[in-house]
N, C-alpha and C. Protein backbone atom coordinates (compact mmCIF):
# COMPACT_ATOMS: atom_id res chain seq x y z
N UNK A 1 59.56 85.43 124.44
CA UNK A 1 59.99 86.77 124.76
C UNK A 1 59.08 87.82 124.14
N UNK A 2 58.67 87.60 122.69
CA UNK A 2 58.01 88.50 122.23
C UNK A 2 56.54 88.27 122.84
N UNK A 3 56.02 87.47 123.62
CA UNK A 3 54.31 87.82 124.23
C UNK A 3 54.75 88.20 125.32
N UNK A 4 55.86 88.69 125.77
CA UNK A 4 56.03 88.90 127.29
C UNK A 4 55.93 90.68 127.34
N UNK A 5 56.65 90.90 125.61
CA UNK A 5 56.85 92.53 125.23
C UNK A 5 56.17 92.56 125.36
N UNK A 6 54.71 92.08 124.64
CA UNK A 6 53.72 92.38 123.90
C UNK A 6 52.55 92.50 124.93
N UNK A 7 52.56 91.69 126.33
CA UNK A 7 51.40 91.92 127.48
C UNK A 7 52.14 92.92 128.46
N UNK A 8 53.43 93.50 128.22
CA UNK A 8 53.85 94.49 128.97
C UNK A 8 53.36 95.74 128.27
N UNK A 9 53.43 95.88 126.93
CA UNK A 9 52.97 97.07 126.05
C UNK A 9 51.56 97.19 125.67
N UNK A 10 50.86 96.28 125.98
CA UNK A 10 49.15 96.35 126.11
C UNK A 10 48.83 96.60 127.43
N UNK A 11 49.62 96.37 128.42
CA UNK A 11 49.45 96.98 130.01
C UNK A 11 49.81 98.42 129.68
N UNK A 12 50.99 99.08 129.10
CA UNK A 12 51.01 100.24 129.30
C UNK A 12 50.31 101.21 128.65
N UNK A 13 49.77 101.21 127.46
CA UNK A 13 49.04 101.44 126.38
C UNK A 13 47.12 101.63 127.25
N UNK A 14 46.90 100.47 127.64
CA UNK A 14 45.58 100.66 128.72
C UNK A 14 45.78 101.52 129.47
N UNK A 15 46.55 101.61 130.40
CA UNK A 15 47.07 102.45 131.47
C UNK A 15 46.76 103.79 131.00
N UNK A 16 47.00 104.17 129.70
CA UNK A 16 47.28 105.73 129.15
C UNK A 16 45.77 105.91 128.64
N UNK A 17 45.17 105.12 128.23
CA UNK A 17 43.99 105.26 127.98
C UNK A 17 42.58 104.95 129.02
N UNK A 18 43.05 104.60 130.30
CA UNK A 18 41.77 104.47 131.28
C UNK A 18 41.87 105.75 132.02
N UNK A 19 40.26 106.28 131.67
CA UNK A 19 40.17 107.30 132.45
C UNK A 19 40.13 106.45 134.15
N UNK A 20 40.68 107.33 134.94
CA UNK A 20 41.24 106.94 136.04
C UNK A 20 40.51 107.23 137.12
N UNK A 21 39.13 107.85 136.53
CA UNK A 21 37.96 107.59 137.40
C UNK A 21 36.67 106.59 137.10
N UNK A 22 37.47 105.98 135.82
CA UNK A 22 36.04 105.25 135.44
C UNK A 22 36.17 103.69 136.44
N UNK A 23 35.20 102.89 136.57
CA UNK A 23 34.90 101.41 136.89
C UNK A 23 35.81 100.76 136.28
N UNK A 24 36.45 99.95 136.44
CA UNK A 24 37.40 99.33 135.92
C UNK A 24 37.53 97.98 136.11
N UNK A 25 37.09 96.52 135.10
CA UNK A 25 36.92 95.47 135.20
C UNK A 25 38.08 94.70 134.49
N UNK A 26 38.93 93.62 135.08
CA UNK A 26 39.56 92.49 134.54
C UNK A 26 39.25 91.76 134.37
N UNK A 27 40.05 90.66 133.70
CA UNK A 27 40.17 89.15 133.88
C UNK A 27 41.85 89.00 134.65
N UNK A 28 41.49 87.83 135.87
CA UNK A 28 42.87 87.56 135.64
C UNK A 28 43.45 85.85 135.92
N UNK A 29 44.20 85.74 135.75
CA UNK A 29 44.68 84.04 135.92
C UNK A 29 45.39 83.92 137.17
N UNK A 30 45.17 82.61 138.42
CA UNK A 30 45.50 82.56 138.92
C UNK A 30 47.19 81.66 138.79
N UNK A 31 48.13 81.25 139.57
CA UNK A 31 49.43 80.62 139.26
C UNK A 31 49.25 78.78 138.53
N UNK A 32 47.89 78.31 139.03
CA UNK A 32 46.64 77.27 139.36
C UNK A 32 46.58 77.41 137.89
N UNK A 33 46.46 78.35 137.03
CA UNK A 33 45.14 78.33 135.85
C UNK A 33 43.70 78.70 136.04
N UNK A 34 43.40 79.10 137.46
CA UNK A 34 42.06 79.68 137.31
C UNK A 34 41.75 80.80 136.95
N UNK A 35 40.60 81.02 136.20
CA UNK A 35 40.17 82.27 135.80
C UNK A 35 39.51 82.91 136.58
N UNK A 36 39.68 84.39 137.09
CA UNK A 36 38.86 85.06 137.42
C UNK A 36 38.27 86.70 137.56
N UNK A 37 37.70 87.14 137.99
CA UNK A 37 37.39 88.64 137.76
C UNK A 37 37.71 89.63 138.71
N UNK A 38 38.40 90.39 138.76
CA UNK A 38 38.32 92.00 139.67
C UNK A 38 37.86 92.96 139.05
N UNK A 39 37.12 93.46 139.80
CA UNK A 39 36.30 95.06 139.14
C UNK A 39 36.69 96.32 140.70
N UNK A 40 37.30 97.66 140.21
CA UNK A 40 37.46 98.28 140.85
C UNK A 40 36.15 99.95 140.30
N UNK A 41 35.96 100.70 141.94
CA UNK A 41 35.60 102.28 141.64
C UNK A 41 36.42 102.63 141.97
N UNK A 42 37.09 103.60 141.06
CA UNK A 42 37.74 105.04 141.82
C UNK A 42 36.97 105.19 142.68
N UNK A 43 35.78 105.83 142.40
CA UNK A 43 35.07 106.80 143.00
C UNK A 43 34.56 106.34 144.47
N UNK A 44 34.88 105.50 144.50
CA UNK A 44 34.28 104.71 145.84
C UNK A 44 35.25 104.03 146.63
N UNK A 45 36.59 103.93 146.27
CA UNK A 45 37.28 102.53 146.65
C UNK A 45 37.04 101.44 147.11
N UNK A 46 35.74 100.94 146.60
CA UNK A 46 35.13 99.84 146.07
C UNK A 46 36.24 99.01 145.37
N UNK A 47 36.36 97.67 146.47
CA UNK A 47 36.97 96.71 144.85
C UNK A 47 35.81 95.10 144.86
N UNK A 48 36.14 94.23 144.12
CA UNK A 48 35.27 92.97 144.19
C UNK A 48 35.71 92.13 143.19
N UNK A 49 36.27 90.74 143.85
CA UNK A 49 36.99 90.17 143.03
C UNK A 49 35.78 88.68 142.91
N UNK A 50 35.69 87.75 141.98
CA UNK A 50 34.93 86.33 142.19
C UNK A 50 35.20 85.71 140.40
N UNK A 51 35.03 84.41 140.82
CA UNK A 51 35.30 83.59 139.86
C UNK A 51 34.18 83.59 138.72
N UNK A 52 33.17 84.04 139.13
CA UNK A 52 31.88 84.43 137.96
C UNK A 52 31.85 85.69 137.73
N UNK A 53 31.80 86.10 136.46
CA UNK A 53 31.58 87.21 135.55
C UNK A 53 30.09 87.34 136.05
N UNK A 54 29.22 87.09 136.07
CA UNK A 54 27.84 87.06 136.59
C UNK A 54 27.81 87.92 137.95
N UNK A 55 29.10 87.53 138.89
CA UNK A 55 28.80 87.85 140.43
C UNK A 55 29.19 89.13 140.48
N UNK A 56 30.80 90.01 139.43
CA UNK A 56 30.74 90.70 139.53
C UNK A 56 29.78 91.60 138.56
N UNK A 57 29.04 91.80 137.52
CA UNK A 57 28.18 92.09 136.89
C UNK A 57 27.00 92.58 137.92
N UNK A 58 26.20 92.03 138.84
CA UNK A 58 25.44 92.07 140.09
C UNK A 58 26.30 92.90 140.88
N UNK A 59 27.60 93.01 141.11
CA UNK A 59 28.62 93.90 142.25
C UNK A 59 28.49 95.12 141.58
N UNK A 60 28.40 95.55 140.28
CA UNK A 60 28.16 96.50 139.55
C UNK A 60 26.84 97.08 140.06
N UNK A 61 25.90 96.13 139.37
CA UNK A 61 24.05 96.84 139.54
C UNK A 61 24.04 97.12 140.90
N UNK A 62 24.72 96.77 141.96
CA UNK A 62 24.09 96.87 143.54
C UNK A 62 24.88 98.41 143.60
N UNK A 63 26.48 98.21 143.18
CA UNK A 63 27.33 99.32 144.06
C UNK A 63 26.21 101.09 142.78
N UNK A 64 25.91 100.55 141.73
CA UNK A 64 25.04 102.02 140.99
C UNK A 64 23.58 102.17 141.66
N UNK A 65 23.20 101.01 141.77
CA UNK A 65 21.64 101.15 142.42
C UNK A 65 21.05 102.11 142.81
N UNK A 66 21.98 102.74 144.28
CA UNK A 66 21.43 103.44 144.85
C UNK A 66 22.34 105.04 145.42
């Protein structure tokens, strides 16, 4: 019960502190146990989700590039 408080009050706590136009990258777990990544822009409504930290890292350099 208490890690359930405790990843509900680190969700809300982030929340208050992401500027809400910046890039915004996770981790998240699938029901499976797989790990993987979503990265969102505000500024673009750009999203990009993949199982390598690498792929979205590259989804980054391409979507600033240009």
């Amino acid at each position: 019960m208490w890690k359930s408080l405790h990843i509900i009050w680190e969700s809300f706590v982030k929340k208050l502190l992401v500027d809400p136009n910046e890039l915004q990258v996770w981790q998240k777990v699938d029901r499976h146990g797989n790990i993987y990544w979503q990265a969102y822009d505000p500024a673009t409504g750009k999203s990009f989700s993949s199982g390598s930290e690498t792929d979205v890292f590259m989804w980054i350099e391409q979507l600033y590039r240009y």
